[in-house]
N, C-alpha and C. Protein backbone atom coordinates (compact mmCIF):
# COMPACT_ATOMS: atom_id res chain seq x y z
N UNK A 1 13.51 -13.35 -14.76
CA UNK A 1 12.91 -14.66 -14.87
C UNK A 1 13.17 -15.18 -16.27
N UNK A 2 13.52 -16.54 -16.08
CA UNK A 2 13.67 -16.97 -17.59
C UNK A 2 12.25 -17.66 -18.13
N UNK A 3 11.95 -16.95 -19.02
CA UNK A 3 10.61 -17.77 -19.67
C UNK A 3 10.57 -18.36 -20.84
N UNK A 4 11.71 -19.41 -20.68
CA UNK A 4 12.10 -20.00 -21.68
C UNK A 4 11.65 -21.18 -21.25
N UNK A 5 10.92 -21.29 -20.31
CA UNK A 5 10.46 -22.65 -19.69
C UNK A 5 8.86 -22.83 -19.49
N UNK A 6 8.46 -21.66 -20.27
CA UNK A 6 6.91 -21.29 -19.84
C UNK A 6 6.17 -21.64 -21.15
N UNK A 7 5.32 -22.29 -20.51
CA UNK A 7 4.36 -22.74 -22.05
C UNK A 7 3.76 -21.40 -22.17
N UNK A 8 2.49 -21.73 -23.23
CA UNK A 8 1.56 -21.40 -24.05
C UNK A 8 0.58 -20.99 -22.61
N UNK A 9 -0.01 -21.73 -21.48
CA UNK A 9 -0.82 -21.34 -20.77
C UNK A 9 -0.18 -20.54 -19.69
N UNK A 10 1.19 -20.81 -19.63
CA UNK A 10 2.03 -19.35 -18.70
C UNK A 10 1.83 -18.34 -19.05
N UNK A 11 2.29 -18.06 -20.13
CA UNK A 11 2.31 -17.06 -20.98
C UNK A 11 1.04 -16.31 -20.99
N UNK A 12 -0.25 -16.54 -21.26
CA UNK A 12 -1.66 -16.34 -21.25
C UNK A 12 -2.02 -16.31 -19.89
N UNK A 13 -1.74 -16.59 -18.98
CA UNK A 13 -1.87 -16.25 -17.75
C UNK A 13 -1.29 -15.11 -17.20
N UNK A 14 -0.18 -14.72 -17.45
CA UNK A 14 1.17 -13.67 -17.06
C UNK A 14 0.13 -12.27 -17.91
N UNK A 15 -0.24 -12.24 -19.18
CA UNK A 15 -0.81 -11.76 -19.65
C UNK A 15 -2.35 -11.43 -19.03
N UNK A 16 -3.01 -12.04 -19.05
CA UNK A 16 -4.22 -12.21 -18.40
C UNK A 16 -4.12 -11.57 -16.92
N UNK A 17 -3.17 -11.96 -16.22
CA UNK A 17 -2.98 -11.14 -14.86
C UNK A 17 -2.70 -9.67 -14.93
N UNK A 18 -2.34 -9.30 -15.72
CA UNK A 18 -1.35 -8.02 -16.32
C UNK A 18 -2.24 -7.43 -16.69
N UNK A 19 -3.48 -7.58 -17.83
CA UNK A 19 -4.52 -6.89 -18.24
C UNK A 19 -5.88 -6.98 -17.37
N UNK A 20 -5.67 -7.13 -16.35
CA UNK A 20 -7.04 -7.30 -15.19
C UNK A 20 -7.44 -6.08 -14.94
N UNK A 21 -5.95 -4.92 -15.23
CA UNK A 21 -6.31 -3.29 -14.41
C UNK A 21 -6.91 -2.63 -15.75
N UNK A 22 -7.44 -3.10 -16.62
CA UNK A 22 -7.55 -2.25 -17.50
C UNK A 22 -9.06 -2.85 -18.59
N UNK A 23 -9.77 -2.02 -18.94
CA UNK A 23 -11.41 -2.22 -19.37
C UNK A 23 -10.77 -3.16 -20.82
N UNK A 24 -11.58 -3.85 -20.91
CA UNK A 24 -11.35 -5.05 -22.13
C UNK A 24 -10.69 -4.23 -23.47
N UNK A 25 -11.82 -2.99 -23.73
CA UNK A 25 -11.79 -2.34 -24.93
C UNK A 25 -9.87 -1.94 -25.24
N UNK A 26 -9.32 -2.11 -24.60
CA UNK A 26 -8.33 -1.64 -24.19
C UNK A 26 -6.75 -2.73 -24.42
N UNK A 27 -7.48 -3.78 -24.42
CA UNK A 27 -6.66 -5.02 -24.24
C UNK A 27 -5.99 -5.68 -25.56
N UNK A 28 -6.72 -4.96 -26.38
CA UNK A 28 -6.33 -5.31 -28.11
C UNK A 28 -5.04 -4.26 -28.39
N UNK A 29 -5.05 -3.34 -27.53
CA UNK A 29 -3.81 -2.45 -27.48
C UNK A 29 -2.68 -2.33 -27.00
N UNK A 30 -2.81 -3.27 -25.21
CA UNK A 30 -1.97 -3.54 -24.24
C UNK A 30 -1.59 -4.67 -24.43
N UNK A 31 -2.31 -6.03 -25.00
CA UNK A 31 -1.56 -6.90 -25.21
C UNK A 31 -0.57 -7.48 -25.74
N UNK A 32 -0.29 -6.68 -26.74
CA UNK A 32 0.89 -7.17 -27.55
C UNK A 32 1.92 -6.28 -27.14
N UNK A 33 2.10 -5.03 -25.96
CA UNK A 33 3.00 -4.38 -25.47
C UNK A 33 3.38 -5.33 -24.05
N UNK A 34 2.46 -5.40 -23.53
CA UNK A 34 2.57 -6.35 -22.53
C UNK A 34 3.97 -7.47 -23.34
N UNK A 35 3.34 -7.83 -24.00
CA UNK A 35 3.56 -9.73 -24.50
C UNK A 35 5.20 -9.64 -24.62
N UNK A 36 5.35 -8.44 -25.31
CA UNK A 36 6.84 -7.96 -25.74
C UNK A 36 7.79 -7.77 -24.28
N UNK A 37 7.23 -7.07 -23.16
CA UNK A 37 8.22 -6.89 -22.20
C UNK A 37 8.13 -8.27 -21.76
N UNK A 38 7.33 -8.96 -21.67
CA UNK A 38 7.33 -10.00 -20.82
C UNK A 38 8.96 -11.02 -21.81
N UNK A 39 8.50 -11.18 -23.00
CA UNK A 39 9.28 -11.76 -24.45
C UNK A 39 11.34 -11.14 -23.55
N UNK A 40 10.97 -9.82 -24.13
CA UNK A 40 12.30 -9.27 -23.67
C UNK A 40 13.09 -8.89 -22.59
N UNK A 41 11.78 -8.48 -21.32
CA UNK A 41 12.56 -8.82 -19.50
C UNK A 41 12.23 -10.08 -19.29
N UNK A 42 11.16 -10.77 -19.36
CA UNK A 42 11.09 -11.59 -18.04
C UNK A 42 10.09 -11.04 -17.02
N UNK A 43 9.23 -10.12 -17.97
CA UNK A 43 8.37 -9.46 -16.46
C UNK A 43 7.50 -8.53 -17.37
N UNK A 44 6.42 -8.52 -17.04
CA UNK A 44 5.53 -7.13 -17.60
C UNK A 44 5.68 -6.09 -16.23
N UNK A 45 6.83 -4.64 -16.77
CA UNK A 45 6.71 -3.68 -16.20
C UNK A 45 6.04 -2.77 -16.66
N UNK A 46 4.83 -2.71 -17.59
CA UNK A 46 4.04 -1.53 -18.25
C UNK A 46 5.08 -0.08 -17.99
N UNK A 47 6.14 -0.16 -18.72
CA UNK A 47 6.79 0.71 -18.94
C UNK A 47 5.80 1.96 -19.83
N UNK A 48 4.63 1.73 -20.66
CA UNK A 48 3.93 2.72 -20.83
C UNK A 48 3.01 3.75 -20.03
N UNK A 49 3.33 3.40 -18.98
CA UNK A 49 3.26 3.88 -17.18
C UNK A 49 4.22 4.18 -16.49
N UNK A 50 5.26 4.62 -16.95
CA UNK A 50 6.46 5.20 -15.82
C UNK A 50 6.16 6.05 -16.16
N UNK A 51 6.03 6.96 -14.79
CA UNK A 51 5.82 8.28 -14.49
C UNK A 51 7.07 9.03 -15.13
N UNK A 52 6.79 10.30 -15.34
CA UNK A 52 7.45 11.39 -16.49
C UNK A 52 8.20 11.85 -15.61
N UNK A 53 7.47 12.17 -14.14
CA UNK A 53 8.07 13.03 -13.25
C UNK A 53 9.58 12.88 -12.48
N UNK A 54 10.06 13.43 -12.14
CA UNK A 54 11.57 12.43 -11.40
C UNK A 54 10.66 12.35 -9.77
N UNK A 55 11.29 10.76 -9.21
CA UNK A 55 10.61 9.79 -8.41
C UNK A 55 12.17 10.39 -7.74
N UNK A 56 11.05 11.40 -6.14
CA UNK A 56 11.68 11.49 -5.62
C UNK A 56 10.83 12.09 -4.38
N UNK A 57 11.18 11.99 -3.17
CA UNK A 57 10.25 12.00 -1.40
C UNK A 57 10.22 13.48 -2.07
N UNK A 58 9.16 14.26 -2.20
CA UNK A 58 8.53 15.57 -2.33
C UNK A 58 7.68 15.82 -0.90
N UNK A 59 7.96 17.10 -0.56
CA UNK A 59 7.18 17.72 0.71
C UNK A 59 5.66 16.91 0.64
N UNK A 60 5.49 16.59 2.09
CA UNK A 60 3.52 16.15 2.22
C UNK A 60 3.35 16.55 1.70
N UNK A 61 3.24 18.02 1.91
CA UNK A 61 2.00 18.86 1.16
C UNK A 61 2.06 18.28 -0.62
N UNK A 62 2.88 18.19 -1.05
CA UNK A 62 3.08 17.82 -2.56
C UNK A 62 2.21 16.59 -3.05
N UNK A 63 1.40 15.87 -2.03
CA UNK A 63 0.69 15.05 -2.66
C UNK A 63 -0.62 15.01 -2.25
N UNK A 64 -1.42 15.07 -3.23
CA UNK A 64 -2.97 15.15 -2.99
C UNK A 64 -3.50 13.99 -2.22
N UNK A 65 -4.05 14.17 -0.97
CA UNK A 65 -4.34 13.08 -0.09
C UNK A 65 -5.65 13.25 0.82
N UNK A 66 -6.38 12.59 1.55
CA UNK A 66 -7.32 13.30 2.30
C UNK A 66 -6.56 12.96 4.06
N UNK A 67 -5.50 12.25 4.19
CA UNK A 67 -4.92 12.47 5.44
C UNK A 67 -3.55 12.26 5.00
N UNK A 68 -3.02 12.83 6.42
CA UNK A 68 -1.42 13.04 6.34
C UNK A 68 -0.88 11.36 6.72
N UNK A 69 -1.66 10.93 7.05
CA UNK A 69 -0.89 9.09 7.20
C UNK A 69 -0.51 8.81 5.37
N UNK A 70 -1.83 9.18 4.66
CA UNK A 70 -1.64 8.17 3.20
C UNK A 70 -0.72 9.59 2.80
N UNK A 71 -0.18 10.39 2.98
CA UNK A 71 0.58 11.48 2.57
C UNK A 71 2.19 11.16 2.79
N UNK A 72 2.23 10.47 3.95
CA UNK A 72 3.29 9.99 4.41
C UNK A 72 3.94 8.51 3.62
N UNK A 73 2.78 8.15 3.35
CA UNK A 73 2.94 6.71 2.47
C UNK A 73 3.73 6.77 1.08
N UNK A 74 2.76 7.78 0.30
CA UNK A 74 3.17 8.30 -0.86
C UNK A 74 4.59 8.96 -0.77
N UNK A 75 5.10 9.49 0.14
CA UNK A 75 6.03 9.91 0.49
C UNK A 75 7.35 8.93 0.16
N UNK A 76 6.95 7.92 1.19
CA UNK A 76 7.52 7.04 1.35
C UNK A 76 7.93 6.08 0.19
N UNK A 77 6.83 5.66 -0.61
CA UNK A 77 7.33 4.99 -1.95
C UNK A 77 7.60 6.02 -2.85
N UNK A 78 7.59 7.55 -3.13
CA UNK A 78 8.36 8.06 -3.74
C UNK A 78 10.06 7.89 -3.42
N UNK A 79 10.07 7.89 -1.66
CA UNK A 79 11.73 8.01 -1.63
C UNK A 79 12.15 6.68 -1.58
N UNK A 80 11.28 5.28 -1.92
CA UNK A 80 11.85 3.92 -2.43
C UNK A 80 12.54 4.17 -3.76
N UNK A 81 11.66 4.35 -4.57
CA UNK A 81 12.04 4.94 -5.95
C UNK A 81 12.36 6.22 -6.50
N UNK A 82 13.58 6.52 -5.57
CA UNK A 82 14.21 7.84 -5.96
C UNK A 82 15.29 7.18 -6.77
N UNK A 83 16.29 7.48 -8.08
CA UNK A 83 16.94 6.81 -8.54
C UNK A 83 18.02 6.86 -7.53
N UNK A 84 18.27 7.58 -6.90
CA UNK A 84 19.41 7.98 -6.15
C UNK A 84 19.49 6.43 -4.73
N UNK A 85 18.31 6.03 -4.43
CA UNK A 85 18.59 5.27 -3.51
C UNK A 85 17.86 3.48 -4.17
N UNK A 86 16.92 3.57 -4.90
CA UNK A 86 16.46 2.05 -5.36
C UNK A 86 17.58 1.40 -6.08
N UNK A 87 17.77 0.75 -6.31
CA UNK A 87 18.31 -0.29 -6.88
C UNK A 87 18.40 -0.51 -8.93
N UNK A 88 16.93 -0.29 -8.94
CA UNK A 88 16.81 -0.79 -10.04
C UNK A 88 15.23 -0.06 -10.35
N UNK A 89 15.32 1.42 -10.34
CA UNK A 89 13.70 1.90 -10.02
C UNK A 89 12.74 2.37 -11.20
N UNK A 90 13.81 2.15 -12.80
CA UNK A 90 12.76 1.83 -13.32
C UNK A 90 11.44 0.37 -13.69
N UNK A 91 12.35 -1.10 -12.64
CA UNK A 91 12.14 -1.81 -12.50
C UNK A 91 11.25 -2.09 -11.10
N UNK A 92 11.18 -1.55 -10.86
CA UNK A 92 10.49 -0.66 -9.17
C UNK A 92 11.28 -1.68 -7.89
N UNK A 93 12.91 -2.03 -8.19
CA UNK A 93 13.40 -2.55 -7.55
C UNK A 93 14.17 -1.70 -6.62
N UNK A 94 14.21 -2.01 -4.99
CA UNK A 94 14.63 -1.55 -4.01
C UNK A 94 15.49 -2.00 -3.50
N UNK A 95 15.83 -3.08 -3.61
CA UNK A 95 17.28 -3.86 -2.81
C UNK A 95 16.74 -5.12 -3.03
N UNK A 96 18.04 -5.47 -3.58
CA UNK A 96 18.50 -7.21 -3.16
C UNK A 96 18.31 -7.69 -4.30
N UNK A 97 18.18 -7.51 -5.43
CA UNK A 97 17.91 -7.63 -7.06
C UNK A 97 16.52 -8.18 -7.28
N UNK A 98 15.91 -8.16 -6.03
CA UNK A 98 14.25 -8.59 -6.24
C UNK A 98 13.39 -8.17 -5.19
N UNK A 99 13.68 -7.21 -4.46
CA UNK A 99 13.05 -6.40 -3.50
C UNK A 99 12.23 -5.59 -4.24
N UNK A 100 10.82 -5.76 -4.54
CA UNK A 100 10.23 -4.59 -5.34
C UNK A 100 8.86 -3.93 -4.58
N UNK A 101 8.74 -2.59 -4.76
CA UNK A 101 8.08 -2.15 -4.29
C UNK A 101 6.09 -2.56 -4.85
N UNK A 102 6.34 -2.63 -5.87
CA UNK A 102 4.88 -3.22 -6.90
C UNK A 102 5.36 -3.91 -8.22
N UNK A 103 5.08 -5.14 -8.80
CA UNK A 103 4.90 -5.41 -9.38
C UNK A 103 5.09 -5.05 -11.11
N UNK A 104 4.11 -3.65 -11.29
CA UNK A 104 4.29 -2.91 -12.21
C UNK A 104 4.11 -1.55 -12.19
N UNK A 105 3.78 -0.55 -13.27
CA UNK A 105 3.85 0.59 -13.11
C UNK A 105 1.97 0.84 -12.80
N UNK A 106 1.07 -0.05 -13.80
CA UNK A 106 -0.24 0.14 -13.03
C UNK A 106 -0.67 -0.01 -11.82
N UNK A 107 0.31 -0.81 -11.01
CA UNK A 107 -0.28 -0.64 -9.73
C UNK A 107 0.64 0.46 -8.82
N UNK A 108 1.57 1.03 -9.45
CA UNK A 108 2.03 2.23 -8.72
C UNK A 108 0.27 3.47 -8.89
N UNK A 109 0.35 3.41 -10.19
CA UNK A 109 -0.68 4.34 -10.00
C UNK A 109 -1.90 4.12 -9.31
N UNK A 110 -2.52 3.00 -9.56
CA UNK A 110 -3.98 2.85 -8.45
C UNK A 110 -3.58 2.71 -7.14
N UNK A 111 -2.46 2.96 -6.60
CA UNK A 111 -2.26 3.06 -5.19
C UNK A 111 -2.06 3.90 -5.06
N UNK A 112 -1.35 5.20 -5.96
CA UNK A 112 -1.20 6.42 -5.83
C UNK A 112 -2.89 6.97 -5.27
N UNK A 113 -3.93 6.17 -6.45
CA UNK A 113 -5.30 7.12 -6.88
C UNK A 113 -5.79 6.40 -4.97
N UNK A 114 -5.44 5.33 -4.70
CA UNK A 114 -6.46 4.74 -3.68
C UNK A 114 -5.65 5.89 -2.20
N UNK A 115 -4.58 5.97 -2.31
CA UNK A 115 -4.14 6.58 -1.47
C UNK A 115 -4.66 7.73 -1.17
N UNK A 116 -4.62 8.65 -2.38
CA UNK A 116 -5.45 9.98 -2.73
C UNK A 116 -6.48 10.44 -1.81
N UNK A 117 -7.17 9.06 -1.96
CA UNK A 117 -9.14 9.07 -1.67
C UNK A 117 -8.85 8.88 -0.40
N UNK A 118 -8.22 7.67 0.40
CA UNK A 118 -7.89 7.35 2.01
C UNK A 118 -8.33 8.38 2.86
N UNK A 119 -9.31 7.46 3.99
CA UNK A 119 -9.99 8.82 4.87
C UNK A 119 -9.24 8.32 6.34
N UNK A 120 -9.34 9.24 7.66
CA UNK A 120 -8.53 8.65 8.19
C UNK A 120 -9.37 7.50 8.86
N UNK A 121 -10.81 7.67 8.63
CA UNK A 121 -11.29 5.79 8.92
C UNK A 121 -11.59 4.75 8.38
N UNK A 122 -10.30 4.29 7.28
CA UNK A 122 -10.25 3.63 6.56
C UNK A 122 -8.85 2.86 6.28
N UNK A 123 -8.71 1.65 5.96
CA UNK A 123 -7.56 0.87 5.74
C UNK A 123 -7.46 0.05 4.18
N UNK A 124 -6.16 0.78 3.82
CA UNK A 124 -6.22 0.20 2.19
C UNK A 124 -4.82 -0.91 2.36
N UNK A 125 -6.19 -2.29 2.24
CA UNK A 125 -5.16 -3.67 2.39
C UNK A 125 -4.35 -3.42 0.79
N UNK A 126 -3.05 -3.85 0.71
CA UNK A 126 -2.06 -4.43 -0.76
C UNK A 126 -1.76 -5.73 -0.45
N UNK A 127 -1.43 -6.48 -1.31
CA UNK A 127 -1.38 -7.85 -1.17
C UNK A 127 -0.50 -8.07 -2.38
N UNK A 128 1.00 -8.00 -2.08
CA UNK A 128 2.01 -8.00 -2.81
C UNK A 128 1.88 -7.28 -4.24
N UNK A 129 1.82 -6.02 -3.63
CA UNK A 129 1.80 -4.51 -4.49
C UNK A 129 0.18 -4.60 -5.43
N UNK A 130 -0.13 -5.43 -5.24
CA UNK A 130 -1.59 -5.17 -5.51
C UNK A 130 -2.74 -4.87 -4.56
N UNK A 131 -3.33 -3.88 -4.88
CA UNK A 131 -4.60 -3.02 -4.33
C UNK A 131 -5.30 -3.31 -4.19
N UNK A 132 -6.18 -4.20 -2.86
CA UNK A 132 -6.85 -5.16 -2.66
C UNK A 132 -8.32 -4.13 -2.28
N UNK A 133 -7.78 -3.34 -1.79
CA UNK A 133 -9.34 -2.68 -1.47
C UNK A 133 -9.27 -1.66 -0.55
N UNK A 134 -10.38 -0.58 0.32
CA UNK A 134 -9.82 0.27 0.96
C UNK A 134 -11.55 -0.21 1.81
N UNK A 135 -11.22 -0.31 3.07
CA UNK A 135 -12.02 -0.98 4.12
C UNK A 135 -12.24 -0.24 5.56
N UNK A 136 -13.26 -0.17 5.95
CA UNK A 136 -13.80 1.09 6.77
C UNK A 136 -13.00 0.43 8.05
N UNK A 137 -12.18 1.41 9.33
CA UNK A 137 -11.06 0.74 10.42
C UNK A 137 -11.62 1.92 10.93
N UNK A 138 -11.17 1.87 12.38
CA UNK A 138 -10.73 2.66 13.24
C UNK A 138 -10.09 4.30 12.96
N UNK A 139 -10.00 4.84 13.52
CA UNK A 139 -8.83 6.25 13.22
C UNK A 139 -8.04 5.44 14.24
N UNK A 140 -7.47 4.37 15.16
CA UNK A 140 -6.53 3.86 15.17
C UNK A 140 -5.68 3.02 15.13
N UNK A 141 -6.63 2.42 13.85
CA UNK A 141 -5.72 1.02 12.93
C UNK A 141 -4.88 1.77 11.93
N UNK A 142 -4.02 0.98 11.33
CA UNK A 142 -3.04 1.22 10.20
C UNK A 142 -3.28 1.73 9.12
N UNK A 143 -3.45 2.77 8.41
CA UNK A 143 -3.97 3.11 7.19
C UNK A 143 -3.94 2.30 5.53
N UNK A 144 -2.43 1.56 6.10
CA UNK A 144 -1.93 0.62 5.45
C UNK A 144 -2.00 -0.53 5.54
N UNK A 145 -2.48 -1.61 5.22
CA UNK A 145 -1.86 -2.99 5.63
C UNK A 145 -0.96 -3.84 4.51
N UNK A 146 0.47 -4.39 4.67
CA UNK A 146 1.09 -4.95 3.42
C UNK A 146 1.12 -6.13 3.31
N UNK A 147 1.71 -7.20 2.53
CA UNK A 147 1.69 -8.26 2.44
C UNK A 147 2.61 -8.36 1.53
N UNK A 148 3.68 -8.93 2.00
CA UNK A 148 4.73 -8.82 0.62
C UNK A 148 5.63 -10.56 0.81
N UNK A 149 6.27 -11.24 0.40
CA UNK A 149 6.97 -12.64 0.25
C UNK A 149 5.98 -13.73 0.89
N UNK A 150 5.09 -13.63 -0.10
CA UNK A 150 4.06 -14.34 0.58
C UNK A 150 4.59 -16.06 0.24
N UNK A 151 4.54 -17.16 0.47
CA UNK A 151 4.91 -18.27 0.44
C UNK A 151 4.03 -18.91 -0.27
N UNK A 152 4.05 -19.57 -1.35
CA UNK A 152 3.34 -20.31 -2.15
C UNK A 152 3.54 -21.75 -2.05
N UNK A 153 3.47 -22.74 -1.42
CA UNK A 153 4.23 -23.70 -1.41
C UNK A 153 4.18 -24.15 -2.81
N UNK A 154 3.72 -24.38 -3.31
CA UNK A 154 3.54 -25.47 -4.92
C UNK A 154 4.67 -24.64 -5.55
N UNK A 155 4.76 -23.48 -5.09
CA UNK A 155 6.21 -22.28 -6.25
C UNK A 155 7.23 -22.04 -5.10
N UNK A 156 7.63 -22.92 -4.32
CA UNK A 156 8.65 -22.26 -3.15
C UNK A 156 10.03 -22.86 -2.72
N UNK A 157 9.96 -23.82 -4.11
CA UNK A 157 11.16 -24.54 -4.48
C UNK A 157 12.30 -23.46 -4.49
N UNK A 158 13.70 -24.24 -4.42
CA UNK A 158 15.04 -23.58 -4.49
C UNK A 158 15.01 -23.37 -6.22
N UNK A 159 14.77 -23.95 -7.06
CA UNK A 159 14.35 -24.04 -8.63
C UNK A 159 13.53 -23.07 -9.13
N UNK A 160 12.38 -22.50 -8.50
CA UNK A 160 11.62 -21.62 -8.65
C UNK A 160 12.40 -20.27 -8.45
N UNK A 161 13.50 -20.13 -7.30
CA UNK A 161 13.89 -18.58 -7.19
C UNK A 161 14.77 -18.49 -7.91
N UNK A 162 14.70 -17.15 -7.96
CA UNK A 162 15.92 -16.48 -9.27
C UNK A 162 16.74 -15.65 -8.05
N UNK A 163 17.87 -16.06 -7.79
CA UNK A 163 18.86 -15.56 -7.20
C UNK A 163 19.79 -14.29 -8.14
């Protein structure tokens, strides 16, 4: 994204959205790391959150879960972001130069932690890689529910996308 076109209240917003996952006390520290990726990609990827580990589909058993559905999940966005098959996965891009699995690296982790907790009568809505909540269902509704290219009309101009 070019944010060479973004005021003063973009900017503070992009920011402001970015520091929502994290306790205030905290924000005098993240903000000016934030401010910089945003300055130099075009995006806050809290690169002070990429996992150490190599991002790669590890056996179920390898992830702490309370059912094998959210085991399978975790699974699953590990083998999005295996380097071997994403695109662009320290960018948590999967295909198509803007296919991304989340947003940033904090919400890889609170979906990791919400996944963790997942019982099997329960459904953890995301709402374009953000972690909307985990909500009492059936044992045979979806454990998951996603929401991803959601349509904004006021932002859904040909001008707005970055091809």
């Amino acid at each position: 994204i070019n944010i060479s076109e973004f005021g003063a209240e973009d900017l503070e917003l992009a920011l402001s959205n970015a520091l929502r996952y994290f306790p205030k006390e905290l924000h005098p520290v993240l903000a000016p790391e934030f401010a910089a990726e945003l300055k130099e990609y075009g995006h806050i990827y809290m690169y002070r959150f990429l996992p150490t580990f190599e991002m790669k589909a590890y056996p179920l058993t390898a992830y702490p879960a309370k059912c094998v559905q959210a085991q399978c999940i975790m699974h699953m966005i590990m083998n999005n972001l295996d380097h071997a098959i994403a695109q662009y996965p320290h960018e948590l891009i999967t295909y198509g130069t803007n296919g991304s699995v989340l947003q940033n690296w904090a919400q890889f982790w609170l979906l990791m932690q919400y996944l963790s907790v997942l019982e099997e009568d329960q459904t953890l809505a995301l709402y374009s890689g953000h972690p909307h909540g985990v909500f009492p269902s059936s044992k045979s509704a979806p454990r998951m529910v996603v929401t991803n290219g959601m349509v904004i009309w006021n932002y859904s101009k040909v001008k707005h996308i970055d091809y």
